[in-house]
N, C-alpha and C. Protein backbone atom coordinates (compact mmCIF):
# COMPACT_ATOMS: atom_id res chain seq x y z
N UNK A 1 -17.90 25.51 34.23
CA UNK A 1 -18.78 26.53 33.68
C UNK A 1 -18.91 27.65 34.70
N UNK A 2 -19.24 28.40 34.57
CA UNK A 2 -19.52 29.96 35.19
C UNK A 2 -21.14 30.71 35.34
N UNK A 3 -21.72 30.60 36.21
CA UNK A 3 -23.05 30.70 36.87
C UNK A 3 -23.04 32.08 37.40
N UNK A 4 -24.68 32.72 36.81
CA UNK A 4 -25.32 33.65 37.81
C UNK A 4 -26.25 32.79 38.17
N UNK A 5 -26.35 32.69 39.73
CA UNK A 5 -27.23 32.02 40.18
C UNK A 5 -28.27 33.28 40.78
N UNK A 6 -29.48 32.71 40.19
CA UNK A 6 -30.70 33.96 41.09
C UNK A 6 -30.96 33.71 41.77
N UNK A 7 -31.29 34.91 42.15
CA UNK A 7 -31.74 35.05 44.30
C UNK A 7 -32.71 33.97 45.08
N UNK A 8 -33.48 33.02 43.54
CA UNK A 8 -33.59 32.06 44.34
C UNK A 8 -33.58 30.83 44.11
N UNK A 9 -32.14 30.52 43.86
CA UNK A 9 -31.37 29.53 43.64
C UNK A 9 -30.47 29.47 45.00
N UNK A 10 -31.08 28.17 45.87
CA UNK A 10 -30.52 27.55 46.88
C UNK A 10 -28.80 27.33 47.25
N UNK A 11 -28.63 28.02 48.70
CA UNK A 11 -27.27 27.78 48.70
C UNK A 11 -26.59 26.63 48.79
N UNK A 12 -27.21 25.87 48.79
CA UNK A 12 -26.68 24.41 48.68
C UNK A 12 -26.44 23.94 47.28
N UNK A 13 -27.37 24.49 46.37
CA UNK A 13 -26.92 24.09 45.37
C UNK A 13 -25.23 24.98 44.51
N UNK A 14 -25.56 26.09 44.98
CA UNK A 14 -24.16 26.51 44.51
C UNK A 14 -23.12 26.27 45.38
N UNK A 15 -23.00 26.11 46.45
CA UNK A 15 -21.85 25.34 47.12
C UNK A 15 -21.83 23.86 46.41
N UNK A 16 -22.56 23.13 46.18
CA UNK A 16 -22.36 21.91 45.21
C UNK A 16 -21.71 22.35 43.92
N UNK A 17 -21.78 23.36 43.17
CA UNK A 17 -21.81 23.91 42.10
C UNK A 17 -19.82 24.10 42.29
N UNK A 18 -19.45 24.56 43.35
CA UNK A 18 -18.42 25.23 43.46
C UNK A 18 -17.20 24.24 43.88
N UNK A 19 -18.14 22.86 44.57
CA UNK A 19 -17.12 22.40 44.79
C UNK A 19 -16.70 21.32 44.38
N UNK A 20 -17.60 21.27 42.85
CA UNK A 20 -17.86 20.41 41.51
C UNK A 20 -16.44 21.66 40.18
N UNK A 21 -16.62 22.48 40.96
CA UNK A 21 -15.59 23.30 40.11
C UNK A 21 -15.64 24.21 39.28
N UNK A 22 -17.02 24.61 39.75
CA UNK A 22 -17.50 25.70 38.77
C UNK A 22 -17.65 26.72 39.37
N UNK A 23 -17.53 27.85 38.65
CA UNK A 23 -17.63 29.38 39.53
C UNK A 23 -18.82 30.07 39.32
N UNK A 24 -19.53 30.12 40.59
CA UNK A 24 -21.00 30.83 40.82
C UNK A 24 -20.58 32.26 41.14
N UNK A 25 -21.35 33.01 40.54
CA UNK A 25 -21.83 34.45 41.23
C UNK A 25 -22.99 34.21 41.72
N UNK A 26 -23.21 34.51 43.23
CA UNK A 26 -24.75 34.54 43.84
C UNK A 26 -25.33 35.71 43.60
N UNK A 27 -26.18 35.97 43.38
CA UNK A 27 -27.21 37.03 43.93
C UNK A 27 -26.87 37.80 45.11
N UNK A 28 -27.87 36.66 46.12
CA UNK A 28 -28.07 37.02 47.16
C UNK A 28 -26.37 37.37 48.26
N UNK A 29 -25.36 36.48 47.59
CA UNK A 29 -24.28 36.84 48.26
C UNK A 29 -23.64 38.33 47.76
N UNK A 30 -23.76 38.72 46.86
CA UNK A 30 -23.20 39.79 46.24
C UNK A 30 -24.35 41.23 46.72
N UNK A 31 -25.38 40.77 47.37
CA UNK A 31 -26.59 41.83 48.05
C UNK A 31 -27.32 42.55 46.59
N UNK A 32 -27.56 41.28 45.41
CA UNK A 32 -28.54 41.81 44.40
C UNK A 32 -29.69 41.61 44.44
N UNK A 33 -30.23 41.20 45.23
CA UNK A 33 -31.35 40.63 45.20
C UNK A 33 -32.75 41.90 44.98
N UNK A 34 -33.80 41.42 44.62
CA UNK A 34 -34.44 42.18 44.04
C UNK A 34 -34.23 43.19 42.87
N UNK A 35 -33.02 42.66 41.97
CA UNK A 35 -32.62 43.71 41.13
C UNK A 35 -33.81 42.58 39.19
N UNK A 36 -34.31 43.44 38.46
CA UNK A 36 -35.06 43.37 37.53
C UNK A 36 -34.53 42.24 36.76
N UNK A 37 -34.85 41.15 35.85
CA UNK A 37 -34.56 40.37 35.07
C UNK A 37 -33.64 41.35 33.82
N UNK A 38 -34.18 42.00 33.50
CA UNK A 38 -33.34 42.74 32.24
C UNK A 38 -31.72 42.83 33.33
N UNK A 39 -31.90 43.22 34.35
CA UNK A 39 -30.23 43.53 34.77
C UNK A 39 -29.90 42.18 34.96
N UNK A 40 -30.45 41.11 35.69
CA UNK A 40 -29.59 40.22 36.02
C UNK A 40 -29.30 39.47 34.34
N UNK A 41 -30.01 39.55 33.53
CA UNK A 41 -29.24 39.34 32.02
C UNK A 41 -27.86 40.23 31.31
N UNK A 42 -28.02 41.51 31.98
CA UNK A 42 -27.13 42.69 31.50
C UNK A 42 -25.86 41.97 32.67
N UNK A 43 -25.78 41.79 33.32
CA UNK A 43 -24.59 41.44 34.46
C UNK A 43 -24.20 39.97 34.08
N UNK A 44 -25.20 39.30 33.53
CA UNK A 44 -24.20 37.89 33.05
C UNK A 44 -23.86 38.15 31.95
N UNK A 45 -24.42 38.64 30.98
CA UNK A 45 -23.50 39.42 29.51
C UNK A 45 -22.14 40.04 29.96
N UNK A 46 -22.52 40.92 30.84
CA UNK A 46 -20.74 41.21 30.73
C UNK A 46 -19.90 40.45 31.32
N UNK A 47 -20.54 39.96 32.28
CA UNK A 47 -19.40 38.85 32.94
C UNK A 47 -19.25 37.33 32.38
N UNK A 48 -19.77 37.34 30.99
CA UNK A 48 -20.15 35.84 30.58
C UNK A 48 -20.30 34.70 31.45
N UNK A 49 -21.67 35.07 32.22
CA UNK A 49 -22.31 33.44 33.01
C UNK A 49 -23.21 33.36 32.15
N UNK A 50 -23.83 31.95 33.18
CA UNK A 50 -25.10 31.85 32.58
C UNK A 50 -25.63 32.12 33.44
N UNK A 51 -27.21 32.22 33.22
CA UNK A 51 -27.89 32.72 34.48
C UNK A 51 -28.83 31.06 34.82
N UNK A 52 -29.07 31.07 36.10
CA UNK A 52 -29.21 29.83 36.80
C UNK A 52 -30.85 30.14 37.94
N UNK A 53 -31.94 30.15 37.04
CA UNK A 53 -32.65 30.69 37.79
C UNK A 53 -34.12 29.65 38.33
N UNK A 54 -35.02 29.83 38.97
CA UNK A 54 -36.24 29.08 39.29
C UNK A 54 -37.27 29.86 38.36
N UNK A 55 -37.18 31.19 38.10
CA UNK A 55 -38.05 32.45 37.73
C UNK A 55 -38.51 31.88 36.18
N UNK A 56 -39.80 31.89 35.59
CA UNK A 56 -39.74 31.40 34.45
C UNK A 56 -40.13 32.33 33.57
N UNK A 57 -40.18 33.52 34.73
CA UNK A 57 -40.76 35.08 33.95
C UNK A 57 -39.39 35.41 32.93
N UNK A 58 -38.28 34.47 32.76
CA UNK A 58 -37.05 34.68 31.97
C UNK A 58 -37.85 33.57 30.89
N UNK A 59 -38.68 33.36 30.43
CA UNK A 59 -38.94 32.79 28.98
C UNK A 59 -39.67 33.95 28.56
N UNK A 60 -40.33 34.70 28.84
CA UNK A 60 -41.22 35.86 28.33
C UNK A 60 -40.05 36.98 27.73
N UNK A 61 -39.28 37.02 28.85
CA UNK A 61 -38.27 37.96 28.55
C UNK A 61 -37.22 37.72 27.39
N UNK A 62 -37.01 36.23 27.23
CA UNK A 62 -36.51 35.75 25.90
C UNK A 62 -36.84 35.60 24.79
N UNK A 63 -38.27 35.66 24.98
CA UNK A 63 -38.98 35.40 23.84
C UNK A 63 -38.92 36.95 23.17
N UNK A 64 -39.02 37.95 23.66
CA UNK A 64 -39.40 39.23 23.44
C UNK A 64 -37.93 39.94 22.96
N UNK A 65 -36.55 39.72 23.87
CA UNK A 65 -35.48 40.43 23.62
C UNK A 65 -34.52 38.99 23.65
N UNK A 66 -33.98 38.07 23.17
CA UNK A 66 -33.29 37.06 22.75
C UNK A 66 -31.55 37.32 22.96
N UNK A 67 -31.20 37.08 24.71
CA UNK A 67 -29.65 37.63 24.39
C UNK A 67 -28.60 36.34 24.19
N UNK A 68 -27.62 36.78 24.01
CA UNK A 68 -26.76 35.71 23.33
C UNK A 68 -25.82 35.57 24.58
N UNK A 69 -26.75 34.87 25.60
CA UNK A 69 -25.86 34.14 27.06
C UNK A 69 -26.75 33.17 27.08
N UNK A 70 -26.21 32.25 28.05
CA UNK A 70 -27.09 30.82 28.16
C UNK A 70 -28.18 31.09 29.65
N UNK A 71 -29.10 30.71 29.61
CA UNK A 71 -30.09 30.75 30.12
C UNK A 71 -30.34 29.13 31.11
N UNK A 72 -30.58 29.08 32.03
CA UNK A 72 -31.06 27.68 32.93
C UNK A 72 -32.16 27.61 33.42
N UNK A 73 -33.29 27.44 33.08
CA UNK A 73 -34.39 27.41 34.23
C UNK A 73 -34.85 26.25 34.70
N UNK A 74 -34.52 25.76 35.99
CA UNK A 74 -35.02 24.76 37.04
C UNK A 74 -36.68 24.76 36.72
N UNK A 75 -36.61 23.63 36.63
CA UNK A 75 -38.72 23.37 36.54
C UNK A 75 -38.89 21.92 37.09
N UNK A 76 -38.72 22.28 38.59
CA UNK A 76 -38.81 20.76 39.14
C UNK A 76 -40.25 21.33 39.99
N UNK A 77 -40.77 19.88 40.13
CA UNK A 77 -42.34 19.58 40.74
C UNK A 77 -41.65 19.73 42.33
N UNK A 78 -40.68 19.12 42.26
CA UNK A 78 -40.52 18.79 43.85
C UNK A 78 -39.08 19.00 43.79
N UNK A 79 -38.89 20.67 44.40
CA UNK A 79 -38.11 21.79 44.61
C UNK A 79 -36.86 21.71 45.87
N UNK A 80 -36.92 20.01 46.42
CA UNK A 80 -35.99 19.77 47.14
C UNK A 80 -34.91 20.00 46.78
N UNK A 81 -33.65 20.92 47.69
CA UNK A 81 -32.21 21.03 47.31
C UNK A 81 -31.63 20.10 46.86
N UNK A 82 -32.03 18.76 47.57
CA UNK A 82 -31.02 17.92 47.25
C UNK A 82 -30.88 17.13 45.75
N UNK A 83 -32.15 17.27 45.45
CA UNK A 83 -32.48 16.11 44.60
C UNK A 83 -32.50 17.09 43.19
N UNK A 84 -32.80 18.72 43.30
CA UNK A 84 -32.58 19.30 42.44
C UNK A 84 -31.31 19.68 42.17
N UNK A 85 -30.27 19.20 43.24
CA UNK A 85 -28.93 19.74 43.12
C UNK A 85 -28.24 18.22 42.30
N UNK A 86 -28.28 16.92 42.66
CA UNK A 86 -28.34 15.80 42.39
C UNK A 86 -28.19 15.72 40.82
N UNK A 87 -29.89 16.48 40.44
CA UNK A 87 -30.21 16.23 38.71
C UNK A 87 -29.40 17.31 38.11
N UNK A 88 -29.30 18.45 38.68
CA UNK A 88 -28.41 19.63 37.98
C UNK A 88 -26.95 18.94 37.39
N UNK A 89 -26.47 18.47 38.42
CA UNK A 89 -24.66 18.07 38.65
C UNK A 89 -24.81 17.22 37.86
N UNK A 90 -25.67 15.87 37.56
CA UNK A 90 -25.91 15.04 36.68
C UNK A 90 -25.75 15.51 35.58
N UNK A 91 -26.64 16.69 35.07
CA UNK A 91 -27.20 17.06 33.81
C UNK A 91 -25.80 17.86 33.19
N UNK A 92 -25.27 18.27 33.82
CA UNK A 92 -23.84 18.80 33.51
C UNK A 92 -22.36 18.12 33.31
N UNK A 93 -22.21 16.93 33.93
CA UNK A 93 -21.50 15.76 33.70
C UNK A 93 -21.71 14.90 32.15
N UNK A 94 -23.33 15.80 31.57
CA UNK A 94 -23.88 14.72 30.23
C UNK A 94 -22.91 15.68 29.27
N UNK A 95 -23.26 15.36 27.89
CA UNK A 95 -22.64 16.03 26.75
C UNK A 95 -23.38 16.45 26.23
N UNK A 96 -24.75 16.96 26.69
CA UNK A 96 -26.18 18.07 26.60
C UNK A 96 -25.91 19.23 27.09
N UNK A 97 -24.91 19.12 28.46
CA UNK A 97 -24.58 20.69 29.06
C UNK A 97 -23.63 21.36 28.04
N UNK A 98 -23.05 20.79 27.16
CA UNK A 98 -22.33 21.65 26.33
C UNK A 98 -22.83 23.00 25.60
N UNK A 99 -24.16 22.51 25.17
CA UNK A 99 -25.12 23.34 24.37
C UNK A 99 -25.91 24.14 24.95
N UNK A 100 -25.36 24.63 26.21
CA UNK A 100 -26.35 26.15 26.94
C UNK A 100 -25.66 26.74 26.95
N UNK A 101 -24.40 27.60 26.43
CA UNK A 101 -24.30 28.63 26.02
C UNK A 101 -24.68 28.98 24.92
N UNK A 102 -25.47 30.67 24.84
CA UNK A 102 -26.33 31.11 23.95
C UNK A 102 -27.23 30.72 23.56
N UNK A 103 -27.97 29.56 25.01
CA UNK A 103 -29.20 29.04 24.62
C UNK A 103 -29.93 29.18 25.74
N UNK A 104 -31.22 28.38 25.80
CA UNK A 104 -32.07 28.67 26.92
C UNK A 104 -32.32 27.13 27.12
N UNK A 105 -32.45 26.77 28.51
CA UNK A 105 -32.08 25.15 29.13
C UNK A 105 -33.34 25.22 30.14
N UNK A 106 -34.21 24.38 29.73
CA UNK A 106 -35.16 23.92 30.64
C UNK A 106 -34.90 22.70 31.03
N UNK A 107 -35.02 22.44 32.48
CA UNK A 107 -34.36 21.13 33.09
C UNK A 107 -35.52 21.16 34.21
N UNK A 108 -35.89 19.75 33.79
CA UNK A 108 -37.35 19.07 35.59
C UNK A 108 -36.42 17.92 35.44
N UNK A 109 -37.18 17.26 36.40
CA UNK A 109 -36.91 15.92 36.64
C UNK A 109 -37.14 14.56 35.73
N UNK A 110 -37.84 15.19 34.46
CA UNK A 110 -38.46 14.12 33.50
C UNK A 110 -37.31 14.59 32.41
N UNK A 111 -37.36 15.60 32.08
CA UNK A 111 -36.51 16.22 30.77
C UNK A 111 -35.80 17.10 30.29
N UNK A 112 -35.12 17.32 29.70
CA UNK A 112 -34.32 18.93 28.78
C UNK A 112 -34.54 19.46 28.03
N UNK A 113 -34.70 20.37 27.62
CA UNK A 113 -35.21 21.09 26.57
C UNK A 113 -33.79 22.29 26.38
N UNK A 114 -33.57 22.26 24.82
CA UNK A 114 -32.66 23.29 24.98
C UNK A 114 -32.92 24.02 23.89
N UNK A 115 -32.97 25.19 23.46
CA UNK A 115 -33.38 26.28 22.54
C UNK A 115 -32.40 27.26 22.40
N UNK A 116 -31.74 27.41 21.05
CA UNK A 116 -30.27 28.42 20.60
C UNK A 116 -31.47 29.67 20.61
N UNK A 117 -30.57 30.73 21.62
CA UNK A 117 -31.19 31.81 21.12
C UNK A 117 -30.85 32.62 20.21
């Protein structure tokens, strides 16, 4: 799969990400950081990622303008790299990760939630 990871999405987890075989765009490696939710949605539209974020100010923004890329938001209690990198790689190995493109993917440590936008 193919990832925008946001600026604050841990580099450990996308080096896990990458060397699981998937291709991340960072943020913070590419020097976007601090750029608005509407752009970091406009930059995975054209480049078809998904976006891979902690920010949950991206459900407001979905709810309101609904784009047709897949959406990830991390909602763990306990924000450790490892263990959030652990459940991610897990959760993507299932036949649940199929269904986040053009959807929105809430993932903690208890559950998934996935919503077609």
């Amino acid at each position: 799969m193919n990832f925008l990871a946001d600026e604050n999405i841990p580099s450990s987890l996308t080096k896990a990400l990458r060397n699981d075989g998937h291709k991340v765009k960072d943020l913070k490696e590419e020097s976007l950081t601090g750029i608005s939710d509407k752009e970091v949605i406009g930059l995975a539209r054209k480049e078809n990622l998904i976006v891979l974020t902690y920010d949950k100010d991206f459900l407001h923004f979905v709810q309101l303008h609904p784009p047709k890329i897949g959406i990830v938001i991390l909602r763990f209690k306990n924000q450790q790299p490892q263990g959030v990198t652990s459940r991610f790689l897990s959760f993507l190995k299932s036949s649940l990760s199929q269904r986040i493109k053009n959807s929105l993917c809430i993932l903690s440590e208890e559950f998934v939630e996935i919503r077609k936008l």
